[in-house]
Protein backbone atom coordinates (compact mmCIF):
# COMPACT_ATOMS: atom_id res chain seq x y z
CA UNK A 1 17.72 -9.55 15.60
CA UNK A 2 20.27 -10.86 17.81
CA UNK A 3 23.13 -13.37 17.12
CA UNK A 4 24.62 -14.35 19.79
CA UNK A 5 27.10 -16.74 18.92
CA UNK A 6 30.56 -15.87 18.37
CA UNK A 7 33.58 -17.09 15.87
CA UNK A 8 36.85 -15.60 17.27
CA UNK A 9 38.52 -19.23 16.20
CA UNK A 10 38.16 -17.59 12.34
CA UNK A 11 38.92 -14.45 13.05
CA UNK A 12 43.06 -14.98 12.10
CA UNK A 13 42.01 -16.19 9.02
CA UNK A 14 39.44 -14.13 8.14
CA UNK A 15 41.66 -10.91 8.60
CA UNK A 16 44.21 -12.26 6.52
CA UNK A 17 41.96 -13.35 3.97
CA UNK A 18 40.35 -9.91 3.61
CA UNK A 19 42.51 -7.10 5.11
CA UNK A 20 42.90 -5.71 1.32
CA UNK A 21 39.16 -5.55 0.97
CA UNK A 22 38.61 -2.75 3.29
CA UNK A 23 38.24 0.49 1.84
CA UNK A 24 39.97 3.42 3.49
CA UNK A 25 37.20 5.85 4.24
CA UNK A 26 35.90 3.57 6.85
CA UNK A 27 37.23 2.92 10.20
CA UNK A 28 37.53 -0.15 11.96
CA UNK A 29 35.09 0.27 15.56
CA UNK A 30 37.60 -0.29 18.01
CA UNK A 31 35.14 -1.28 20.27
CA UNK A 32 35.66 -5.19 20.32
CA UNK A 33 39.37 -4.51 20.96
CA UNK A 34 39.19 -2.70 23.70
CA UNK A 35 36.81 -4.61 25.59
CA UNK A 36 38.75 -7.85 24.78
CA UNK A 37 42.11 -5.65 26.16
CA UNK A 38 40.11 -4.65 29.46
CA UNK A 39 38.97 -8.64 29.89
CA UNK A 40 42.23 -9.67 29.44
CA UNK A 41 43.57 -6.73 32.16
CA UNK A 42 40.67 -6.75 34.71
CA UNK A 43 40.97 -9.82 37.39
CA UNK A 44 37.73 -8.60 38.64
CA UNK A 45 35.10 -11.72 37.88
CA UNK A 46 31.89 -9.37 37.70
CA UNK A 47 33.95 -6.77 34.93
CA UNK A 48 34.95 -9.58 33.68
CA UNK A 49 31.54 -10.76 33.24
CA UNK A 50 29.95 -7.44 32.34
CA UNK A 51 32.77 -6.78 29.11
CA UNK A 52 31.59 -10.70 28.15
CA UNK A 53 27.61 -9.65 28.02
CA UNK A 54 28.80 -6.51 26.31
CA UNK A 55 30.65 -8.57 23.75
CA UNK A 56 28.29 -11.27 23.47
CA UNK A 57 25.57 -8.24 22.61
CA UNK A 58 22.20 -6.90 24.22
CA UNK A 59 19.32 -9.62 24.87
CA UNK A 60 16.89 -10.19 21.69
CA UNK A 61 14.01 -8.28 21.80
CA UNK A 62 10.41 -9.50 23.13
CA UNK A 63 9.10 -9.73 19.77
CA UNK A 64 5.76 -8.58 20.57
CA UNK A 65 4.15 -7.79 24.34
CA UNK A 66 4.15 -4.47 25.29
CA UNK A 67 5.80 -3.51 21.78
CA UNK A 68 2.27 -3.90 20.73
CA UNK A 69 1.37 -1.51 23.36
CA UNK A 70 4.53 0.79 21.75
CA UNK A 71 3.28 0.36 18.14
CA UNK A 72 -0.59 1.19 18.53
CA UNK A 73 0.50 4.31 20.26
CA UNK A 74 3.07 5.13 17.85
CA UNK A 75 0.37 4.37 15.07
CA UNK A 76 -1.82 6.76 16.56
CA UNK A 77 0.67 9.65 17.05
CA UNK A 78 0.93 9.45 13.42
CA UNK A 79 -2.67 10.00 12.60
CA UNK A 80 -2.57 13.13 14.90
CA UNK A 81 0.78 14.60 13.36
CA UNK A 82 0.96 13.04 9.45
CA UNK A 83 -2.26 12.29 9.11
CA UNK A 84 -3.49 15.55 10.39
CA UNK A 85 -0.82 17.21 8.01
CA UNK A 86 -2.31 15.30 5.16
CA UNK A 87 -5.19 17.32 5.47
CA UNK A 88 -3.84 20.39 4.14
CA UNK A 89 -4.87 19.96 0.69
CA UNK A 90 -8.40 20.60 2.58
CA UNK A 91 -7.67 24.02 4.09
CA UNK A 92 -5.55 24.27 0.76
CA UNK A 93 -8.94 24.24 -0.90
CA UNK A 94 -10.46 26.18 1.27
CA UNK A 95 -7.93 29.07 1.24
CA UNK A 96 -8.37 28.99 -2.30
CA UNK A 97 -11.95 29.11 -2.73
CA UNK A 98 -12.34 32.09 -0.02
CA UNK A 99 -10.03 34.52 -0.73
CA UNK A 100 -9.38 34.35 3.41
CA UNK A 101 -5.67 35.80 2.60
CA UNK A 102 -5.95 38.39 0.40
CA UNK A 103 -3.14 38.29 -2.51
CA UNK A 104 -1.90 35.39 -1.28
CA UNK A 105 -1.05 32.92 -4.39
CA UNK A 106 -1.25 28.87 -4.71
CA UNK A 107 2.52 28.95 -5.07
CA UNK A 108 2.34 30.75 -1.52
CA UNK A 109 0.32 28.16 -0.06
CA UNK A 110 1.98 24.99 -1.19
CA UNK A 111 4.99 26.61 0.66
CA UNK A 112 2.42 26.36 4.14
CA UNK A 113 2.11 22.53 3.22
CA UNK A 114 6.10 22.07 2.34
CA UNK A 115 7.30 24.46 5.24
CA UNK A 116 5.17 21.63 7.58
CA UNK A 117 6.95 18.83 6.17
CA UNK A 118 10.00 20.35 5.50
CA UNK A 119 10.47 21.64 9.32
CA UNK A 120 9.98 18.53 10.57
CA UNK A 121 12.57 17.04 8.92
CA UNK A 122 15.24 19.24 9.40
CA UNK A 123 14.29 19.48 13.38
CA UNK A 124 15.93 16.17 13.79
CA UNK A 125 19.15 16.50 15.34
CA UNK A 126 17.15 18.82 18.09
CA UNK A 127 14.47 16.08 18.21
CA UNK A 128 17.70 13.47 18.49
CA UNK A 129 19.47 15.42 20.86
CA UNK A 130 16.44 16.23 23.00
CA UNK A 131 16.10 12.66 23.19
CA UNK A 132 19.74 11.91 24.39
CA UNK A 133 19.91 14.54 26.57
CA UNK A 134 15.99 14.86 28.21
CA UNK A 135 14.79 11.45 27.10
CA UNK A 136 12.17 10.25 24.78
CA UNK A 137 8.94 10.79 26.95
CA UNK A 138 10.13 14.78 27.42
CA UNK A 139 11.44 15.36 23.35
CA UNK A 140 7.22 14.15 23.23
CA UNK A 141 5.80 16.57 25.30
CA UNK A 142 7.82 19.01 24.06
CA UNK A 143 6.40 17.80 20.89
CA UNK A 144 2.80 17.88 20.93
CA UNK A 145 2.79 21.22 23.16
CA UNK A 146 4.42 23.02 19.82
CA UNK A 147 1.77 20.86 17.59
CA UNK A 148 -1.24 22.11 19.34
CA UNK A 149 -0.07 25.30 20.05
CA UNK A 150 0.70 25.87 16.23
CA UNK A 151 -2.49 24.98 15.75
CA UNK A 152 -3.99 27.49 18.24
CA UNK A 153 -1.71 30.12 17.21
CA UNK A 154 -3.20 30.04 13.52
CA UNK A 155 -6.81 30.12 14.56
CA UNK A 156 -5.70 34.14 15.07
CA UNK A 157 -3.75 34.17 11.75
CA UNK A 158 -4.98 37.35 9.32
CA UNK A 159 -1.86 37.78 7.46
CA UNK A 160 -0.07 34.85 4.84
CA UNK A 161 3.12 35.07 7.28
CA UNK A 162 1.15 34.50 10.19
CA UNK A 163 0.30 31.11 8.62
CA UNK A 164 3.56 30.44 7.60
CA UNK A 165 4.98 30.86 11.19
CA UNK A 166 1.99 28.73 12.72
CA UNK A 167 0.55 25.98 10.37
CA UNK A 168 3.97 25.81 8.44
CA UNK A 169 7.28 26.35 10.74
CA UNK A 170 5.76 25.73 14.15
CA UNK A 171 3.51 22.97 13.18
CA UNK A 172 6.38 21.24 11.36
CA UNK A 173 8.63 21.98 14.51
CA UNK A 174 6.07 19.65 16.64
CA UNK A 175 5.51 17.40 14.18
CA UNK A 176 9.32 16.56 13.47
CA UNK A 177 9.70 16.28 17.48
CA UNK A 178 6.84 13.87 17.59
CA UNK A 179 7.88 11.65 14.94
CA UNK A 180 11.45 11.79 15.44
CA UNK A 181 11.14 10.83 18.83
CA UNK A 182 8.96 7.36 18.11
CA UNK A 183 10.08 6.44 14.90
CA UNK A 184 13.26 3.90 16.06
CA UNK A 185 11.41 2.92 19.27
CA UNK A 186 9.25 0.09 17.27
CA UNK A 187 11.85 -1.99 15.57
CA UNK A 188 13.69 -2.09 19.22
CA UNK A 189 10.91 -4.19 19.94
CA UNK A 190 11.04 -6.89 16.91
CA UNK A 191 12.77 -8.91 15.28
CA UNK A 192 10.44 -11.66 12.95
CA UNK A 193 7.73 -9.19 13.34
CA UNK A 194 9.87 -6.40 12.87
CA UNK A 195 8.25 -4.83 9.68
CA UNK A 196 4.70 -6.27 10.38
CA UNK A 197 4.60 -3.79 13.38
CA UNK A 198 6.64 -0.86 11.43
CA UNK A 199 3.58 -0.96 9.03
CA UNK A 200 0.93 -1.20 11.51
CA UNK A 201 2.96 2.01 13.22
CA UNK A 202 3.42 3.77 10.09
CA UNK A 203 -0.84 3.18 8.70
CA UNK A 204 -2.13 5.24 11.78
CA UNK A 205 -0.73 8.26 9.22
CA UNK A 206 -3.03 7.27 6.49
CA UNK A 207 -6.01 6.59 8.66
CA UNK A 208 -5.16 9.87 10.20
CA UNK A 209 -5.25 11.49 7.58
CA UNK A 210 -8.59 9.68 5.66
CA UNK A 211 -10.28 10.50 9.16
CA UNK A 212 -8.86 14.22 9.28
CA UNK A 213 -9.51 15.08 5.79
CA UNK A 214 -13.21 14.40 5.77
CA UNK A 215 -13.76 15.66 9.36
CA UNK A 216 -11.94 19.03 8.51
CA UNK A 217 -13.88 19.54 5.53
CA UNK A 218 -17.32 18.92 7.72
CA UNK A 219 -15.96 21.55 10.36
CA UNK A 220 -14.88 24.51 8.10
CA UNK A 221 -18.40 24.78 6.48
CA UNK A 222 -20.18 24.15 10.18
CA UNK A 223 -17.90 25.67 12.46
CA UNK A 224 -15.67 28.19 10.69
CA UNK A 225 -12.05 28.31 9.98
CA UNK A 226 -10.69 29.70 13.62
CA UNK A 227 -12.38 26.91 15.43
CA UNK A 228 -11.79 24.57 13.37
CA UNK A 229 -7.90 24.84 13.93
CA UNK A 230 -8.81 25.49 17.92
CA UNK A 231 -10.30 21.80 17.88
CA UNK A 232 -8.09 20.26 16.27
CA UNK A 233 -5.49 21.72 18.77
CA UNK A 234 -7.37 20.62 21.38
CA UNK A 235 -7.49 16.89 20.16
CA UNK A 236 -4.16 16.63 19.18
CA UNK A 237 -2.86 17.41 22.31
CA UNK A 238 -4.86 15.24 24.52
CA UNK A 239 -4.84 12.38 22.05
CA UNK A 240 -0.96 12.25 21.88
CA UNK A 241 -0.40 13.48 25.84
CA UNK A 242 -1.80 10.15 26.56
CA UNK A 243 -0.10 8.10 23.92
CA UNK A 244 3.36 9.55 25.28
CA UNK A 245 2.54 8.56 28.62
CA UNK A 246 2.07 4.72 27.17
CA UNK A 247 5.50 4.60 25.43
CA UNK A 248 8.30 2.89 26.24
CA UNK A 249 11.67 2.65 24.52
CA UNK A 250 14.62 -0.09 24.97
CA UNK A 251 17.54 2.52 24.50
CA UNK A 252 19.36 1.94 27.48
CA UNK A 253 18.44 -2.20 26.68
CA UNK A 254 20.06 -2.78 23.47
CA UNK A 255 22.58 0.41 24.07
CA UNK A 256 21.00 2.51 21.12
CA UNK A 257 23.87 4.89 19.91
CA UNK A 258 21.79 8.57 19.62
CA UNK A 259 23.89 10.89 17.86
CA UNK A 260 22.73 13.89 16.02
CA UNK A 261 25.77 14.00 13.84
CA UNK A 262 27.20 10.00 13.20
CA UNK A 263 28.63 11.06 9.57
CA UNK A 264 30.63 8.46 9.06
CA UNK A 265 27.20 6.85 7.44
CA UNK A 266 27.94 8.49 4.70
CA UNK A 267 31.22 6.96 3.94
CA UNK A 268 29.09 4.12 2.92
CA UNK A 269 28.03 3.44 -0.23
CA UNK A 270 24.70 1.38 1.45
CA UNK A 271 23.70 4.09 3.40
CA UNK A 272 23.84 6.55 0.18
CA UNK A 273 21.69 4.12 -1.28
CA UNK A 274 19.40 4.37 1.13
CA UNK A 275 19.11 8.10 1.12
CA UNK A 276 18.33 8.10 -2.20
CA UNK A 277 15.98 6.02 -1.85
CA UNK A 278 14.19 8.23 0.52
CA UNK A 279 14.96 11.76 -1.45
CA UNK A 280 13.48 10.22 -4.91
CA UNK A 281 10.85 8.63 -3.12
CA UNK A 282 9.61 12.19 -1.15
CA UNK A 283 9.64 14.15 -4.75
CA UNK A 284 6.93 11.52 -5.59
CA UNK A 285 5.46 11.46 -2.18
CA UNK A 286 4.66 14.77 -1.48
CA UNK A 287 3.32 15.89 -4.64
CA UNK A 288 0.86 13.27 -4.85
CA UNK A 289 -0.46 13.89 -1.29
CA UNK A 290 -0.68 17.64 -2.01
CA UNK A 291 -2.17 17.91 -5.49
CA UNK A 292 -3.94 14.98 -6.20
CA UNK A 293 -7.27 17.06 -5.16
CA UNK A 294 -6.38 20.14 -7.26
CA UNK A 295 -6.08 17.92 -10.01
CA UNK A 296 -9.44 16.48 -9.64
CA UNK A 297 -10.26 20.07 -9.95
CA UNK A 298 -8.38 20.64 -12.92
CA UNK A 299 -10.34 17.83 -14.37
CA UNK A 300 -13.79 19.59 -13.70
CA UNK A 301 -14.41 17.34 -11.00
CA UNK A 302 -16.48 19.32 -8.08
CA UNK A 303 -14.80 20.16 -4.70
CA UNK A 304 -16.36 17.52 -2.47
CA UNK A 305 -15.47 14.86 -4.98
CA UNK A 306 -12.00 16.34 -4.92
CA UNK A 307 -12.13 15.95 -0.89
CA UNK A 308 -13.30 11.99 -1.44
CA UNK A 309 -10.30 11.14 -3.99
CA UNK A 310 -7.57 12.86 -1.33
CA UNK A 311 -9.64 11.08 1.64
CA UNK A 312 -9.15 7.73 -0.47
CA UNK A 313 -5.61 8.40 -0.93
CA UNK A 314 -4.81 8.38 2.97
CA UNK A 315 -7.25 5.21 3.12
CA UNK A 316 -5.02 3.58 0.51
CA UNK A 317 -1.92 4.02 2.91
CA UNK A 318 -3.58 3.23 5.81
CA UNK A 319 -4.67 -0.19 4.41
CA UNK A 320 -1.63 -0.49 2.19
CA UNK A 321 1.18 -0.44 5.03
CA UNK A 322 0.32 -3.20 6.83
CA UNK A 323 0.57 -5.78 4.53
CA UNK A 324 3.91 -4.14 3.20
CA UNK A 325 5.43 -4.55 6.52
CA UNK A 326 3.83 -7.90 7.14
CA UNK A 327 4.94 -9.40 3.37
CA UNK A 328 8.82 -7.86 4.07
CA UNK A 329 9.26 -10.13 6.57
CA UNK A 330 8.02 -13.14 4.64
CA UNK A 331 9.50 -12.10 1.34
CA UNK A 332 12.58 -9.49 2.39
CA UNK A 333 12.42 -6.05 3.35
CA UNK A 334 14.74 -4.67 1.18
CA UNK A 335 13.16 -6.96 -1.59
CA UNK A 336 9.17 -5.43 -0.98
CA UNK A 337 10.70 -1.98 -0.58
CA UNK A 338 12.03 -1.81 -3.95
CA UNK A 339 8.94 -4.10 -5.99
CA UNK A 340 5.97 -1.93 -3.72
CA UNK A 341 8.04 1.46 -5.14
CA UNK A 342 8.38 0.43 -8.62
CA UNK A 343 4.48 -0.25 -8.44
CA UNK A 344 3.74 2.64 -7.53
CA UNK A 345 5.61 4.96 -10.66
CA UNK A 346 3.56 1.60 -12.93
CA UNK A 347 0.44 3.15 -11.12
CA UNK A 348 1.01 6.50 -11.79
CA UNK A 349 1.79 6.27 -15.77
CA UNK A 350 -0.90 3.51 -16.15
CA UNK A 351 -3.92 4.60 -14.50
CA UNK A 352 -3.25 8.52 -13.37
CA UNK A 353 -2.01 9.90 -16.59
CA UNK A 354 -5.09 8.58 -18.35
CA UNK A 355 -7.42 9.40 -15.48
CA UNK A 356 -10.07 11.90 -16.65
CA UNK A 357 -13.12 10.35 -15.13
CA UNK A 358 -14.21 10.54 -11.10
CA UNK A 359 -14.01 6.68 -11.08
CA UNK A 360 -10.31 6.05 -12.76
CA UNK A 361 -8.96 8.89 -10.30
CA UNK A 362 -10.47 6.93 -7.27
CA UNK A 363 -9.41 3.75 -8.55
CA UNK A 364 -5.72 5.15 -8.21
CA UNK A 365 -5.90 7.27 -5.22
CA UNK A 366 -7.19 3.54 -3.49
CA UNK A 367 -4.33 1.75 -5.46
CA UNK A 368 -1.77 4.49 -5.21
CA UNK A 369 -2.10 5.19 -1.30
CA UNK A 370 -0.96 1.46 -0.58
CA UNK A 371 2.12 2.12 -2.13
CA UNK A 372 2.62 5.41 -2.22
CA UNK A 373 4.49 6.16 1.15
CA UNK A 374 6.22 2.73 0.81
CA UNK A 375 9.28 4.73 2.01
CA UNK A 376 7.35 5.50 5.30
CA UNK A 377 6.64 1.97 6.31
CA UNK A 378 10.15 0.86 5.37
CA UNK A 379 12.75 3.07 6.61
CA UNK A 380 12.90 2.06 9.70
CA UNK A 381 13.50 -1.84 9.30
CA UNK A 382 15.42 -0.98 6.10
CA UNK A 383 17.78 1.03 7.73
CA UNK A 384 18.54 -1.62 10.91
CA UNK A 385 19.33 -4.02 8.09
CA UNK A 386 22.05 -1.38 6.93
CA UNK A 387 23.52 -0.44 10.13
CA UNK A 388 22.39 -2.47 12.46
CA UNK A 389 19.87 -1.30 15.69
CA UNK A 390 22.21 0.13 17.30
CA UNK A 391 22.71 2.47 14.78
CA UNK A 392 18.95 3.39 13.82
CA UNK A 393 18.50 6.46 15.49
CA UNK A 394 21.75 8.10 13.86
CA UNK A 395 20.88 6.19 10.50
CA UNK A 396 17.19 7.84 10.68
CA UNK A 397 18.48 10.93 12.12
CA UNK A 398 20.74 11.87 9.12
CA UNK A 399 18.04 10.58 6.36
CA UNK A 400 15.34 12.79 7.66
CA UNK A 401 17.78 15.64 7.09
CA UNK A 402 18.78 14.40 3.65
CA UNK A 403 14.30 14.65 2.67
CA UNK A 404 14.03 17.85 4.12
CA UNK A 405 14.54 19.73 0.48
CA UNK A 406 12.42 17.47 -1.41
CA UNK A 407 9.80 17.95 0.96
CA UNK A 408 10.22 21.14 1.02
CA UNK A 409 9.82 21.89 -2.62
CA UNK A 410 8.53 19.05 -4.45
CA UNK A 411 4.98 20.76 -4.22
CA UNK A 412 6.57 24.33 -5.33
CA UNK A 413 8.30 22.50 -8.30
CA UNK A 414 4.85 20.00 -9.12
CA UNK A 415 2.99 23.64 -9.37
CA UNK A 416 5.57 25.34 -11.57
CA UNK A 417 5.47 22.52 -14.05
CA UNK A 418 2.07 23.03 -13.76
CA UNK A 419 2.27 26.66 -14.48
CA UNK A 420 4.72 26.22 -17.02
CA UNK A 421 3.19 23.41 -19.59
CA UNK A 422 -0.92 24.26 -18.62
CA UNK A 423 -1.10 20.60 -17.58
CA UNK A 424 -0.87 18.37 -15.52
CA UNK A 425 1.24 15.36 -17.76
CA UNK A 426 4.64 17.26 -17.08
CA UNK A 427 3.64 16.60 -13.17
CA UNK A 428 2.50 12.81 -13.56
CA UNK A 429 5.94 12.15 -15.81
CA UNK A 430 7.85 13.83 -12.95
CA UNK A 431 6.08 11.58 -10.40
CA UNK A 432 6.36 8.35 -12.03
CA UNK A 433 10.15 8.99 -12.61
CA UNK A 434 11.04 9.73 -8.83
CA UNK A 435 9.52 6.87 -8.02
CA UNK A 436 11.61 4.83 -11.14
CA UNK A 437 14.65 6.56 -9.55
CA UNK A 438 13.89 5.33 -6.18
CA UNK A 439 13.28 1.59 -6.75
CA UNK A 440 16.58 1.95 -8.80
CA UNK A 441 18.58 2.65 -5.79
CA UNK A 442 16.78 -0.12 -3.92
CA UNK A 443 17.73 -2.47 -6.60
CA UNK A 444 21.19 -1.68 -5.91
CA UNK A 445 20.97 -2.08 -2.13
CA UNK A 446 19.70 -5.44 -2.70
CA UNK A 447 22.57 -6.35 -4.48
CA UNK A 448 24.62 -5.05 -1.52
CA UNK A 449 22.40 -6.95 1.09
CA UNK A 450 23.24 -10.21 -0.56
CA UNK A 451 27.12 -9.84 -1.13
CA UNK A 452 27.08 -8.63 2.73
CA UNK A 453 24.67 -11.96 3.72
CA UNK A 454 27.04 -14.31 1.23
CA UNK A 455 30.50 -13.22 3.10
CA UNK A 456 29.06 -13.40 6.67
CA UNK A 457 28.18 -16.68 5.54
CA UNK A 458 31.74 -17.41 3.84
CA UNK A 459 32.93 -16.51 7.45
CA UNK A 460 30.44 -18.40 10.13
CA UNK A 461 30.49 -21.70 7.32
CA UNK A 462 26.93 -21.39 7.32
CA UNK A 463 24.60 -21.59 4.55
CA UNK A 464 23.40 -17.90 3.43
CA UNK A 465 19.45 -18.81 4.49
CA UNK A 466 20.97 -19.59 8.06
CA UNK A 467 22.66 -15.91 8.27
CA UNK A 468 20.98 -13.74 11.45
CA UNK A 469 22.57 -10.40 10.13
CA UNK A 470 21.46 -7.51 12.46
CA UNK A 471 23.11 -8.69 15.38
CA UNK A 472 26.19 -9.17 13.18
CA UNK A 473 27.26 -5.63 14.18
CA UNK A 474 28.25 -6.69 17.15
CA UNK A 475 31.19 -8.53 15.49
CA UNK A 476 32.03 -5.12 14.96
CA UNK A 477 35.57 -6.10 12.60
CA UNK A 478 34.15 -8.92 10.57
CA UNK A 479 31.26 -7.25 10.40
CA UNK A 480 32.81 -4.19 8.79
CA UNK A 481 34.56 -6.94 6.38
CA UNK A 482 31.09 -8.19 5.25
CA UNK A 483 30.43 -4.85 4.31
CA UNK A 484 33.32 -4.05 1.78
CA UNK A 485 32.69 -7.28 0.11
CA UNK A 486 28.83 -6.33 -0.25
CA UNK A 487 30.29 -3.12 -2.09
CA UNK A 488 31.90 -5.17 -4.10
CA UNK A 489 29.36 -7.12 -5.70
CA UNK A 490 26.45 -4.08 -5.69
CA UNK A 491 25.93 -4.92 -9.45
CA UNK A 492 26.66 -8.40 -9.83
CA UNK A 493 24.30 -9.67 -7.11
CA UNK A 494 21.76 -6.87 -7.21
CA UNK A 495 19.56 -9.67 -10.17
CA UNK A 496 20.08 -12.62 -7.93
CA UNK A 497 17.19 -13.36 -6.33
CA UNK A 498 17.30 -13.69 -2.20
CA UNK A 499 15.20 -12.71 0.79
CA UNK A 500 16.96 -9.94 1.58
């Protein structure tokens, strides 16, 4: 959101009121300065005018029109990259059950499913860089030829390393391109709607993956493993080749800061909340996506009823997002975030620990998915209330690296637990705890939200419900003010209640 008013008749005071409140490991932007130094130096009207607009801060967004456009495209690119991933646990199964790579091990194979995941995440800076250097629409098609080809590629696979290199590494390598690329390109288009849309965006995954997991199941037994990944190759590709050639982004419009490396984030004590939110979240995330159908097996349920509860898990998130995003807006995003996280950890200790029946383990795969990647539908608009938009793409940049180990390994770890106790109970305690460690950071971000919201308020004399803080950042020194004092009041304020 954009605020475009300014207060430079407080700024004297405010600086003197608060100069000991900022801490030392972050720096001042000295942004504001020197454009007010080249204003005051440049008798040139238009420069004069240009450093003004610049102050003043980019345009608001449209709030809707062809962001619509932007966000059903986006929503499908994650059905053909997540969602398609989320079928895994089917060729999981299938591996499994056919002895197609001989010696192999299930430990081996969850490593195919992590390597996907983790890849992607860790591809970021490329994916960021691509994107500064080569632009959004070219990081895409770079992106879905290394998806499709990956997929080709291990329709030839004989040997476990062969599958590792295509369905794991290179898959993950298009993948992380894809979704790096279009991830900050939907809040640039919001502001009231902001999460609404971010949901939408982020349910094409679970739709994807409900639509994916049943249709690759139907294909193995009619069609055979090889052509099976050959079609889905073939899909992929044309499906997202046109949605890249719908997508626009505002970069250049609200001057979107894309650096690979901006680690001055994590001088803040906000931003480290946020991480953790996403790394406890993903040791949850992953494991439940990944073994929720070999647990149905270890509960003598029968393969295709395994393949329905891990189909109703994807239709859980692809019904569950939306509403998340459109009920942050209404309630806070920070606030549904945190209360849509805890529920899911209640979820998995009430109903999947004592789930031993085919109906209690569908009831929570349908009430699990719509919580379950909370993190996925919230990251984005989360993270421009930290940093502000212009800061997104770094902000997003740097978390995806911080997930890559817990998706990498959270599956691994789920399995040796496994392994280790002869049950699964060790694995649903695990679960439920991530996801009681994530909501706890969460509840500490809140409490930074509202000591930032109450101290731009202090400063403006406004009322805290009157506060417009995104476009704050573009008061770049009181703005960094706001932020210390938030620090400051992490635990006091994190019980008040606000729609943060």
């Amino acid at each position: 959101m954009t605020e475009g008013q300014s207060f430079q008749d407080e700024e004297a005071h405010t600086k003197s009121a608060d100069t000991n409140s900022m801490p030392d490991e972050e720096e001042v932007p000295d942004e504001p300065r020197r454009l007010k130094e080249d204003s005051e130096q440049s008798p040139d009207p238009e420069k004069q005018h240009d450093i003004a607009r610049r102050q003043q801060g980019p345009p608001p967004p449209p709030n809707g029109g062809y962001g619509w456009v932007c966000t059903a495209c986006i929503a499908t690119i994650n059905g053909h990259t997540w969602g398609l991933n989320s079928s895994y646990g089917v060729f999981l199964a299938y591996y499994l059950r056919n002895d197609v790579f001989p010696g192999a091990t299930p430990l081996d194979f969850a490593f195919v499913g992590g390597l996907s995941i983790g890849t992607a995440m860790i591809i970021s800076p490329v994916a960021t860089l691509t994107v500064s250097h080569l632009g959004t629409k070219p990081a895409l098609f770079i992106g879905l030829v290394f998806e499709a080809g990956s997929l080709i590629a291990a329709s030839f696979a004989h040997q476990l390393w062969q599958l590792l290199l295509s369905q794991g590494v290179c898959f993950g390598l298009g993948m992380g391109l894809l979704f790096v690329s279009s991830v900050g390109i939907v809040p640039q288009w919001f502001t009231t709607r902001r999460s609404l849309a971010n949901g939408i965006a982020a349910a094409g995954s679970g739709i994807g993956g409900l639509v994916y997991s049943l249709a690759t199941g139907a294909m193995l037994k009619s069609i055979g493993l090889a052509w099976t990944f050959r079609t889905l190759g073939v899909l992929a590709f044309v499906v997202n080749f046109i949605c890249t050639l719908l997508i626009k982004d505002r970069n250049k419009a609200i001057g979107s800061t894309v650096n690979a490396f901006e680690v001055k984030l994590f001088a803040r004590l906000e931003y480290l909340l946020l991480c953790g939110f996403g790394f406890f979240s993903m040791l949850g995330y992953v494991v439940l996506i990944f073994s929720l159908a070999n647990y149905a097996n270890a509960i003598k349920l029968s393969a295709s009823q395994a393949s329905i509860v891990s189909a109703l898990l994807n239709l859980g998130q692809g019904l569950g997002r939306p509403p998340i995003g459109y009920f942050s807006d209404t309630i806070g995003r920070i606030n549904m975030a945190g209360m849509m996280t805890f529920a899911c950890a209640v979820f998995t200790f009430a109903i999947w620990i004592p789930a031993k029946s085919y109906g209690v383990l569908i009831l929570f795969a349908l009430l699990g998915g719509t919580v379950a990647g909370t993190f996925w539908a919230t990251a984005a608009p989360v993270a421009a209330e930290i940093t502000g938009l212009k800061l997104v793409p770094s902000a997003l940049n740097l978390l995806w690296l911080v997930i890559t180990l817990p998706t990498t390994f959270s599956e691994p770890i789920a399995l040796e637990i496994v392994a280790g106790t002869g049950s699964y109970i060790g694995t649903q305690l695990f679960v439920g705890s991530m996801y009681i460690a994530a909501a706890t950071c969460l509840l500490f971000l809140r409490g930074w939200k509202i000591g930032e919201v109450d101290e731009i308020a202090r400063i403006k004399g406004q009322a805290a419900e009157e506060v417009e803080v995104v476009a704050f950042e573009y008061q770049a020194e009181n703005a960094h003010i706001a932020r210390a004092a938030g620090r400051k009041r992490i635990f006091t304020d994190c019980w008040k209640w606000r729609k943060v």
